[in-house]
Protein backbone atom coordinates (compact mmCIF):
# COMPACT_ATOMS: atom_id res chain seq x y z
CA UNK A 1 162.25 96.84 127.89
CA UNK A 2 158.57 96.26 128.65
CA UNK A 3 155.95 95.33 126.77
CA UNK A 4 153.31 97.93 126.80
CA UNK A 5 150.42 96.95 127.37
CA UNK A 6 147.80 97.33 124.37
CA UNK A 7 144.57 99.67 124.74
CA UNK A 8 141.80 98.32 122.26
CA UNK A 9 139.11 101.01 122.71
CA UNK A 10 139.90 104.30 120.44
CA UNK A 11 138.26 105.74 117.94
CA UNK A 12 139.31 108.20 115.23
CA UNK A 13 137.64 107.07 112.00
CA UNK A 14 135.00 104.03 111.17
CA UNK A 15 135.21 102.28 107.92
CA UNK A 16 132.53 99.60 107.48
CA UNK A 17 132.40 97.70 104.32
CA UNK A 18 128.70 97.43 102.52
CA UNK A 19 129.80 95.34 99.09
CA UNK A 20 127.21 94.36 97.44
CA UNK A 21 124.95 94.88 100.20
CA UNK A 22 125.37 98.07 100.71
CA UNK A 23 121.17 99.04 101.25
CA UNK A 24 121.27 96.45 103.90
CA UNK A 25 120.26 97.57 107.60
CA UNK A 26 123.40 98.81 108.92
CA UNK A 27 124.96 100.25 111.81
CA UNK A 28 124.90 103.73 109.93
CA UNK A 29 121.80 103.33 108.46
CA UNK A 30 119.51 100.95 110.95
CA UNK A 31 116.27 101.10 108.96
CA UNK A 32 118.45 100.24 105.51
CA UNK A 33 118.55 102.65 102.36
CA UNK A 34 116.26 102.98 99.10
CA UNK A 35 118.36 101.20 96.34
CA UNK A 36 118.51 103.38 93.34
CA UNK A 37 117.56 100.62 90.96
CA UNK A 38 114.40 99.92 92.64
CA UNK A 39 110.98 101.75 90.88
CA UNK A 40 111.23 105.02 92.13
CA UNK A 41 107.67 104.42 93.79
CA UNK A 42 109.97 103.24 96.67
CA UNK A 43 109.95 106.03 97.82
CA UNK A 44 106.34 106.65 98.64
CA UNK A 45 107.22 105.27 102.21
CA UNK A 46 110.48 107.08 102.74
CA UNK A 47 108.56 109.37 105.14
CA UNK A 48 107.64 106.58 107.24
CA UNK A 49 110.81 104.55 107.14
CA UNK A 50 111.83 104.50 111.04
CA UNK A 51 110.28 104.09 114.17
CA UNK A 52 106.84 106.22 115.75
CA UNK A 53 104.79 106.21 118.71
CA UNK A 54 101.77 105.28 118.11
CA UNK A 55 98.14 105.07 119.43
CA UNK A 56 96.01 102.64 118.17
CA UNK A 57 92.59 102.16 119.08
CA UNK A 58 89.52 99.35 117.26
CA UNK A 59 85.80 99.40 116.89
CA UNK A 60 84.17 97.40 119.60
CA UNK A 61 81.48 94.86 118.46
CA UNK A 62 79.09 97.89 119.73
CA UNK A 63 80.18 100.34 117.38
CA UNK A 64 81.53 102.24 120.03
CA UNK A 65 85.77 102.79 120.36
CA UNK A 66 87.85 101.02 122.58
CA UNK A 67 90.34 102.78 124.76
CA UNK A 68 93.77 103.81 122.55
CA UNK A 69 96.53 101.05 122.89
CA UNK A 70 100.41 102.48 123.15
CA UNK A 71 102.22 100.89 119.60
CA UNK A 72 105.89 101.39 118.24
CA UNK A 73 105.65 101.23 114.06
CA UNK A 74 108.81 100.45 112.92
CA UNK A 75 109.51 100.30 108.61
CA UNK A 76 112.88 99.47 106.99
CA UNK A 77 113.75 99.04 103.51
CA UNK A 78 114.71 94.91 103.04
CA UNK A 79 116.11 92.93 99.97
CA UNK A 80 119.00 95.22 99.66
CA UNK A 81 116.69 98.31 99.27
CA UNK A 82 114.06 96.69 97.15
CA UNK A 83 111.49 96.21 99.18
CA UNK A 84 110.03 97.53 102.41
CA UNK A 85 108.67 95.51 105.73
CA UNK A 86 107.18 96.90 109.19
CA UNK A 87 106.56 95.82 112.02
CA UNK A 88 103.67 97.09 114.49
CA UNK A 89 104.57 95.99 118.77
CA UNK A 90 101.68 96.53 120.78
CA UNK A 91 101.78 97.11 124.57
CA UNK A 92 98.78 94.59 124.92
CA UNK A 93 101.17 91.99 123.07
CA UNK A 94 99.53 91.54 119.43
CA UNK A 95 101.81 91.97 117.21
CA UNK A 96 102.36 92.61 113.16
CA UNK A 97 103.53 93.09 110.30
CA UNK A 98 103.72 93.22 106.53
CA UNK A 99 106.35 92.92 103.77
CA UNK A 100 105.63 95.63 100.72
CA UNK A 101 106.97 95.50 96.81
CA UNK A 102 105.87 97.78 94.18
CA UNK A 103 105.39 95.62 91.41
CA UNK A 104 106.26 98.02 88.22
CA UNK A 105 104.01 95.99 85.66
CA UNK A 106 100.50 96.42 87.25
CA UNK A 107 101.79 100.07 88.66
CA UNK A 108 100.92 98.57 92.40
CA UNK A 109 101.93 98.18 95.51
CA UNK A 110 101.35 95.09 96.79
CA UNK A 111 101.27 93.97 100.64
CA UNK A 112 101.71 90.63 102.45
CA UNK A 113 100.17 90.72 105.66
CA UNK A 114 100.77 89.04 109.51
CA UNK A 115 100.25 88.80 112.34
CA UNK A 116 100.71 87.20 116.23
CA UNK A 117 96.80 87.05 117.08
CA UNK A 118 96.02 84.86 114.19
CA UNK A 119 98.61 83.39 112.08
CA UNK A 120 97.64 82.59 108.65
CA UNK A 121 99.32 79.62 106.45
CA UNK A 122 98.83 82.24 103.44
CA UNK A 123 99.42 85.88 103.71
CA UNK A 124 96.64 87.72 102.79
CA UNK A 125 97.56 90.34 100.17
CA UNK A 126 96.42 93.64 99.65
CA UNK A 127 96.75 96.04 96.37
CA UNK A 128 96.44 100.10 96.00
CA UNK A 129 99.40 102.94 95.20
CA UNK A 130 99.68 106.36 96.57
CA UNK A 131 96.79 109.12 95.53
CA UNK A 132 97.65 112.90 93.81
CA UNK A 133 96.53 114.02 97.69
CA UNK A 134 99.86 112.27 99.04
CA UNK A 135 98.06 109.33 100.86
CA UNK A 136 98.86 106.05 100.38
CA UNK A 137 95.64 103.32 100.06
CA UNK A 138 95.22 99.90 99.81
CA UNK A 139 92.36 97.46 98.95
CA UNK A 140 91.59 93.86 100.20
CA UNK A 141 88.43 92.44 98.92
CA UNK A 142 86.30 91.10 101.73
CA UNK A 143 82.27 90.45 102.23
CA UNK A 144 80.50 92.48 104.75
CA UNK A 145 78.76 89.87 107.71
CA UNK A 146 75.85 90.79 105.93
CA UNK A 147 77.03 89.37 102.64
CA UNK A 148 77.64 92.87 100.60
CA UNK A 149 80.69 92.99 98.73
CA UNK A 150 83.27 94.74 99.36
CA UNK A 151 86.63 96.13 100.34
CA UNK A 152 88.87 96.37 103.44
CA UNK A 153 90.63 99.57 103.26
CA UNK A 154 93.45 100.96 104.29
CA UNK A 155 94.50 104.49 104.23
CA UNK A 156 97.80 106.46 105.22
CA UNK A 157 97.16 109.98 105.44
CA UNK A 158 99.01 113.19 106.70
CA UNK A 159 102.24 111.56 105.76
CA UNK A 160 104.94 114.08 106.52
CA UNK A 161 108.44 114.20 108.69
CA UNK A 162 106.02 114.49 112.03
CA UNK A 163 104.14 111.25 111.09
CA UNK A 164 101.09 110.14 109.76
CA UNK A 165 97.40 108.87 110.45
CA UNK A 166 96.10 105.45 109.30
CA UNK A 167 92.81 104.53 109.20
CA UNK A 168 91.25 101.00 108.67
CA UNK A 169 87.37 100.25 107.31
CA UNK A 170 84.91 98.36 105.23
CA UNK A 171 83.77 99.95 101.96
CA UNK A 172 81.28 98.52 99.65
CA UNK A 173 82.02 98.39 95.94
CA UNK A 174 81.54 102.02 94.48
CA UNK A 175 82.73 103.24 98.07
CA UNK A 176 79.33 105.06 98.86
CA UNK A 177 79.23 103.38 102.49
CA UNK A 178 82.01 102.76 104.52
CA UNK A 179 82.68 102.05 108.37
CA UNK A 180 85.91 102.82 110.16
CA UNK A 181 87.13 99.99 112.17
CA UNK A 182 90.64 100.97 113.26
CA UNK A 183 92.43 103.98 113.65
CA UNK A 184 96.21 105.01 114.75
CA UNK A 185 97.97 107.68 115.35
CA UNK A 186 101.69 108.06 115.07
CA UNK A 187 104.30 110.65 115.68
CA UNK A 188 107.70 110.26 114.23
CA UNK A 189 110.87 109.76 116.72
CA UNK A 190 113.25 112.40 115.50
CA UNK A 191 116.06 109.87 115.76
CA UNK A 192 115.44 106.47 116.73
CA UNK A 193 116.28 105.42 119.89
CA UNK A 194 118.92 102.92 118.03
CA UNK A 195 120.89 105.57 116.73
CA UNK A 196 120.90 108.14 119.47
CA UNK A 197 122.24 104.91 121.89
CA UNK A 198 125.21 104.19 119.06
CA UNK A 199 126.11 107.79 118.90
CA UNK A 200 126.18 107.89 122.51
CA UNK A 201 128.48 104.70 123.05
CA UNK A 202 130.77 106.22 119.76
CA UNK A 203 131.68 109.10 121.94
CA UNK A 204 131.94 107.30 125.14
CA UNK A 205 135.05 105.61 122.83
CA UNK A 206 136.19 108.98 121.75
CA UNK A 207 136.45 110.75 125.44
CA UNK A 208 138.18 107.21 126.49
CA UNK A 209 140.35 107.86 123.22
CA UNK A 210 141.24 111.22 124.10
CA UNK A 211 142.02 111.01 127.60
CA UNK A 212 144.47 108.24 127.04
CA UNK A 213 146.12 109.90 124.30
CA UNK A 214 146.40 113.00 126.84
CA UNK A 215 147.33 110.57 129.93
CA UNK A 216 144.01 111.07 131.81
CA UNK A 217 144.21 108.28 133.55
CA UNK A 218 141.63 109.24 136.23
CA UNK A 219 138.99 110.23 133.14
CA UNK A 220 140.32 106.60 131.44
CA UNK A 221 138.94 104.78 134.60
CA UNK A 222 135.67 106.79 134.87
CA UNK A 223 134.51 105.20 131.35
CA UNK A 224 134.75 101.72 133.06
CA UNK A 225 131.52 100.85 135.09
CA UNK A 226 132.03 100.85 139.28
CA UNK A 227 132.24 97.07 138.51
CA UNK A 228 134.04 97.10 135.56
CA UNK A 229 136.51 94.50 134.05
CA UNK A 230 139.69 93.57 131.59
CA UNK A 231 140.50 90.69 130.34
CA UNK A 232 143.98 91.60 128.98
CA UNK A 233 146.34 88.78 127.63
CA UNK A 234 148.13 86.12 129.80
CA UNK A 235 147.10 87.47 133.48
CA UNK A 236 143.86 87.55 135.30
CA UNK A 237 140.89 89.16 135.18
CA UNK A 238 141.27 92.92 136.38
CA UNK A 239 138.30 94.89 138.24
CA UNK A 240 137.16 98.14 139.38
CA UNK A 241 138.23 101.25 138.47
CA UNK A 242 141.42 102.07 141.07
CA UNK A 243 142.76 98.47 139.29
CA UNK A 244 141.83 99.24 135.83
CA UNK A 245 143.57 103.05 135.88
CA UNK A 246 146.78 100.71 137.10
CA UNK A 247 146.65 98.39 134.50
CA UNK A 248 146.46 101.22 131.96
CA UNK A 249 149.09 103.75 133.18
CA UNK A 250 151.90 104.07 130.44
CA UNK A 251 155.34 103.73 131.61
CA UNK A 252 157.33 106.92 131.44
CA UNK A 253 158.19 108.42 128.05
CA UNK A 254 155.86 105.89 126.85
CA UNK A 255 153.37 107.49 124.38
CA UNK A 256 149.94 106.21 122.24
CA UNK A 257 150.66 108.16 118.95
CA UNK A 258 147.71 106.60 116.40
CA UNK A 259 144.60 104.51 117.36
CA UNK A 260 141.62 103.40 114.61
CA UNK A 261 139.46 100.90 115.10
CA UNK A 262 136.84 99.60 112.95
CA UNK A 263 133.60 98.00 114.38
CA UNK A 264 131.90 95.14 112.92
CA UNK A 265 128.56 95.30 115.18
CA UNK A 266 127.13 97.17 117.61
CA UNK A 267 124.10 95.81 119.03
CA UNK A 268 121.52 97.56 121.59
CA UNK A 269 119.31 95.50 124.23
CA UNK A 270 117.70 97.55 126.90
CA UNK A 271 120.72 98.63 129.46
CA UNK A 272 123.12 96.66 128.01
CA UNK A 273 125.27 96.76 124.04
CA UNK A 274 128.52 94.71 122.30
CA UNK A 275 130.52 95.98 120.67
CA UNK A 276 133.47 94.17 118.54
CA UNK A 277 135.82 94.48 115.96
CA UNK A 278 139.11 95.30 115.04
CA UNK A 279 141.84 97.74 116.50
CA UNK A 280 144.98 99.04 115.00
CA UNK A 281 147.61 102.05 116.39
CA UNK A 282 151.39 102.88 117.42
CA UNK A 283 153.38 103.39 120.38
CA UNK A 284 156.06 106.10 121.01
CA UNK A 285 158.95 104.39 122.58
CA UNK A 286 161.48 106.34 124.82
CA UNK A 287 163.58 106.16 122.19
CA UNK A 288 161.67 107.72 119.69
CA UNK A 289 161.02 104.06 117.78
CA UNK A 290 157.65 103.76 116.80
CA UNK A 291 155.86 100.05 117.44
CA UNK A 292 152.71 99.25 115.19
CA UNK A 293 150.65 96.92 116.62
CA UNK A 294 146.71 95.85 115.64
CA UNK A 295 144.13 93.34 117.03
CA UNK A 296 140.89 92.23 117.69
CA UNK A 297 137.72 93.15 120.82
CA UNK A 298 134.73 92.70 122.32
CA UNK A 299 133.25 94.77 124.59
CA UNK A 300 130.04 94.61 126.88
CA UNK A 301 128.70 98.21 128.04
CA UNK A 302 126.33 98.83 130.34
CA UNK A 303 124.15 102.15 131.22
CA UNK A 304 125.85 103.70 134.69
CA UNK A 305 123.79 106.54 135.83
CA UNK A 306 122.13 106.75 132.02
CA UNK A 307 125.75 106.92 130.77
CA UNK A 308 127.37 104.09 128.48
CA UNK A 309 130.17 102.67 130.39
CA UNK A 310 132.68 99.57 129.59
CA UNK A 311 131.55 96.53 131.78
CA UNK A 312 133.29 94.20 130.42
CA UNK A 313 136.62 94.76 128.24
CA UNK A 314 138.50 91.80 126.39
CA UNK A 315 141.29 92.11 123.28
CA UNK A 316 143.91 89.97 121.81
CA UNK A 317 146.41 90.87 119.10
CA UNK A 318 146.56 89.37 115.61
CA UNK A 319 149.89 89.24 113.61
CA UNK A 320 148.40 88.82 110.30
């Protein structure tokens, strides 16, 4: 009897094991998780952990405002949920960022500061907690050019599931004079782009899933790019669609009765993702046997007509 030949791409259920790092970035939760045993002030960013479009626009040296500069803001809890960092990319290419802890002792937040334009050998750090109005301020002490002493200050304001404002300026001591230097703007995306990508390539696995299950062989090929290709075991390499269907056609009586696999990583870059992992299922034979069978993949997909398709394909069993 022949071997069948072993599909690697199904999906019915995703187990992904956290351990002890389970607050981590991950591919369910991109932008991490608040651990429970951090201060509870860790959550006076939660509205702001994820990714907004941003306008940001600075004080020229004549007072007056510079045009608005497009910005992605991107926060994520770090240090297995104890901490938060962000990360501000500029379309004029200065970028930055800052790593935040809430120190429980002094009841502050403090934040490490840096940046592209002008990186320091110390991080500058700044101190403050969020107000009984819901914004969150912080204080770095800094002269005027005139001499006065002062603060830099930094305020987030209108903090909410839209988004928030943030506003940068110099106040002196007892905060009677102060002069805005910076200003942004920022909606919240909805759903990052990272997660509405991965939920898009999931179900491209599921309709590949389903059709073979149901013998759609013509639907099976379709999730394959034009110039798609296989790299099954002990042959060459397979491409384009009309070869691919081929390859995958089940002999007769032959059926896929279970698939699960269980991804380790998927990554998005621009028009392009991997994918690998693990793969398990059975195989109806014609005589009503049942073979188990499980192995390992990668996968390369690439955007077809803004549609995730398989570009590249390659699996292998394991037997232990």
């Amino acid at each position: 009897m022949k071997t069948v030949p072993i599909l690697l791409i199904f999906l019915s259920t995703i187990s992904i094991s956290y351990s002890q790092y389970e607050y981590e970035p991950s591919i369910d939760h991109p932008f991490g998780l608040p651990n429970p045993e951090a201060a509870q002030q860790i959550l006076d960013y939660a509205p702001l952990i994820g990714e907004c479009d941003c306008k940001s626009a600075s004080r020229n040296p004549d007072r007056t405002w510079a045009e608005p500069v497009d910005m992605i803001w991107r926060f994520k809890y770090i240090m297995n949920g104890m901490a938060i960092q962000d990360e501000t990319l500029k379309a004029d290419g200065r970028h930055a960022g800052s790593i935040r802890q809430f120190i429980v002792d002094s009841s502050l937040w403090y934040v490490h500061y840096y940046n592209t334009a002008a990186p320091l050998t110390s991080l500058p750090p700044w101190e403050g907690k969020k107000t009984n109005e819901g914004d969150i301020v912080l204080y770095n002490e800094q002269k005027a050019p005139n001499g006065m002493d002062g603060y830099y200050k930094i305020t987030f304001s209108n903090i909410d599931e839209n988004g928030f404002n943030w506003l940068g300026e110099w106040v002196n001591k007892d905060e009677s004079f102060a002069l805005p230097t910076w200003k942004i703007e920022c909606k919240k995306r909805k759903t990052a782009n990272y997660e509405v990508e991965k939920i898009k390539i999931l179900e491209a696995i599921e309709n590949f899933s389903r059709a073979y299950m149901d013998g759609d062989y013509d639907t099976l090929a379709k999730s394959y790019t034009v110039d798609g290709k296989i790299f099954p075991n002990n042959t060459k390499i397979i491409e384009g669609r009309e070869a691919i269907k081929k390859r995958w056609i089940l002999p007769k009586n032959i059926k896929i009765v279970h698939h699960k696999i269980d991804p380790k990583e998927i990554k998005i870059v621009g028009n392009y993702a991997h994918d690998y992992g693990y793969y398990e299922g059975s195989t109806q034979r014609p005589d009503d046997s049942i073979v188990e069978w499980r192995g390992k993949y990668v996968i390369i997909w690439k955007k077809e007509a803004n549609k995730w398709k398989i570009y590249l394909d390659i699996w292998n069993p394991v037997t232990d």
